[in-house]
Protein backbone atom coordinates (compact mmCIF):
# COMPACT_ATOMS: atom_id res chain seq x y z
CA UNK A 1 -2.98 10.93 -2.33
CA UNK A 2 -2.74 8.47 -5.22
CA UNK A 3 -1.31 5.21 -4.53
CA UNK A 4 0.01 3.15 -7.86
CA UNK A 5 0.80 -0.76 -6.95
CA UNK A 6 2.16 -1.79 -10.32
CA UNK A 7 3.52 -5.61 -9.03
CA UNK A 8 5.27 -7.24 -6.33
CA UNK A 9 7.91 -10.62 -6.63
CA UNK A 10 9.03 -13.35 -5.02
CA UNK A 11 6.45 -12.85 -2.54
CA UNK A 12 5.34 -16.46 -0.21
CA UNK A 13 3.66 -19.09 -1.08
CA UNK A 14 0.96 -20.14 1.61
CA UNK A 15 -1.30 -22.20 -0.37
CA UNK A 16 -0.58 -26.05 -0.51
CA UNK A 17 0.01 -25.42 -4.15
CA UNK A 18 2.76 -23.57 -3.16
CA UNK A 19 1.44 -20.29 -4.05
CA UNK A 20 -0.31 -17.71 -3.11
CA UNK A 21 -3.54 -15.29 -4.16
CA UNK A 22 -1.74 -11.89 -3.19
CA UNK A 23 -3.48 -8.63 -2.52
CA UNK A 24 -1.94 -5.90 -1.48
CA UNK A 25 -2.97 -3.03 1.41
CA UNK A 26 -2.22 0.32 1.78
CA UNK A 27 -2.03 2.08 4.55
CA UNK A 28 -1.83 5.79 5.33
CA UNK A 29 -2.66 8.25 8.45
CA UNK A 30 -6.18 6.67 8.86
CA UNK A 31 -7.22 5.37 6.11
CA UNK A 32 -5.93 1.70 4.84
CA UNK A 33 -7.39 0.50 1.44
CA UNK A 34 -6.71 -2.71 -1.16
CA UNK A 35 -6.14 -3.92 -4.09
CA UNK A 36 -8.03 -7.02 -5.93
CA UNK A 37 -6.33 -10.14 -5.49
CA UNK A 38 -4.82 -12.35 -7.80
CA UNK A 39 -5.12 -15.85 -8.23
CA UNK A 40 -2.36 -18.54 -7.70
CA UNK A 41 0.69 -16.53 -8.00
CA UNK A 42 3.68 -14.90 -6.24
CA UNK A 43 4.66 -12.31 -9.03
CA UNK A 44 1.39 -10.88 -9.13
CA UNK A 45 0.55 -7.54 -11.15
CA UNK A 46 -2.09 -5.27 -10.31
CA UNK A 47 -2.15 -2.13 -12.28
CA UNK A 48 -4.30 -0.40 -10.21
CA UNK A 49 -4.17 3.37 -8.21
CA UNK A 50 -5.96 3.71 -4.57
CA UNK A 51 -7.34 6.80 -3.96
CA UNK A 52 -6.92 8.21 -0.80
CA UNK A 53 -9.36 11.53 -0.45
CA UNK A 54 -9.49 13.98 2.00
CA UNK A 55 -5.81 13.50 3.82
CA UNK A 56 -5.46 15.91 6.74
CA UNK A 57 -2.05 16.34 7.81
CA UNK A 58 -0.90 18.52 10.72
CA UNK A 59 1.83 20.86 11.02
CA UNK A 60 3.92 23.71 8.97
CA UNK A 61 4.36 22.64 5.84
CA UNK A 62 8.02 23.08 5.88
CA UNK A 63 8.00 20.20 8.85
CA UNK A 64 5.67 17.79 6.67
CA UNK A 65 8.04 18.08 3.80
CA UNK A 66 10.92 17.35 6.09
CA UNK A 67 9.80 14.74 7.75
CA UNK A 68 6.69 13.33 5.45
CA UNK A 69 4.56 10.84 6.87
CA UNK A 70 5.40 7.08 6.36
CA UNK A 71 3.20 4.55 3.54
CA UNK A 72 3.14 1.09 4.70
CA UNK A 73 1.94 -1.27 2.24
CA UNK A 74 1.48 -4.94 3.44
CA UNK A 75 1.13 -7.81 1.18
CA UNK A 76 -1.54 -11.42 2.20
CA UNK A 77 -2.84 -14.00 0.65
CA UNK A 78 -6.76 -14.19 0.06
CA UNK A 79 -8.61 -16.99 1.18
CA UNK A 80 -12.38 -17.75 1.06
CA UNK A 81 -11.77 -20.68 4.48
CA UNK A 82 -9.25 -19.63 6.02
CA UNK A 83 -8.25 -16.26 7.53
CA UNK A 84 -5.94 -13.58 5.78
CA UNK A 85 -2.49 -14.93 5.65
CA UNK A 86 0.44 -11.91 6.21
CA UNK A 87 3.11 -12.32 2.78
CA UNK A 88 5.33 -9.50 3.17
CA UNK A 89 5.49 -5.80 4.43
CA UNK A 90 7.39 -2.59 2.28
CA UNK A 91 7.38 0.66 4.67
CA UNK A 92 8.00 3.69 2.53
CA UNK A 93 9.82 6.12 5.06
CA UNK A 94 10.95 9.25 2.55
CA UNK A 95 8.33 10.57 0.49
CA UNK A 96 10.37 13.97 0.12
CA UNK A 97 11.03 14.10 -3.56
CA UNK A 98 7.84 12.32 -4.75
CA UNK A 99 4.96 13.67 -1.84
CA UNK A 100 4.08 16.55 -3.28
CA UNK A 101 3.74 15.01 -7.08
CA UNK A 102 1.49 12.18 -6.04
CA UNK A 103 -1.62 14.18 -6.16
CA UNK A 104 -2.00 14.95 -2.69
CA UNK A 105 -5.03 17.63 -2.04
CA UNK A 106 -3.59 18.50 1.59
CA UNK A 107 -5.28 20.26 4.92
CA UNK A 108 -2.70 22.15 6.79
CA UNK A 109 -4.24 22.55 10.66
């Protein structure tokens, strides 16, 4: 599965400047991977596509495209001293229309 964060707005500021360097994470069955962050911002724009390889789902197909699995993709702020800082959370629920299109290589078990 292919996973294209293009930008995010409004997110929180949490830095005393008042804003915030923003990555996002992705997270899918078992896997969970990132983007770079960007400095001092809360529109930021990453451009970027995560890879995730080797996705296993389980189940008839007919079920998984009924009822496709959920993306969460969770939004913090990147700090060298202090620990991550949570911005924001998006939970993709319906893939139906757009699962199969996103360059999925899929295991049926």
């Amino acid at each position: 599965m292919r996973a294209y964060i293009f930008q995010a707005r409004s997110l929180i500021g949490s830095d005393d400047t008042g804003l915030s360097d923003p990555f996002a994470r992705v997270i899918f069955s078992h896997e969970c991977q990132s983007t770079q962050y960007v400095n001092e911002t809360l529109s930021p724009v990453w451009d970027e596509t995560l890879v995730f390889r080797d996705v296993t789902l389980y189940g008839p197909i007919a079920n998984i495209a009924y009822t496709p699995p959920s993306v969460c993709v969770e939004f913090y702020d990147y700090d060298v001293v202090v620990s991550l800082r949570f911005c924001s959370l998006s939970a993709v629920e319906k893939l139906n229309a757009i699962f199969f299109t996103l360059g999925c290589t899929l295991k049926l078990l």
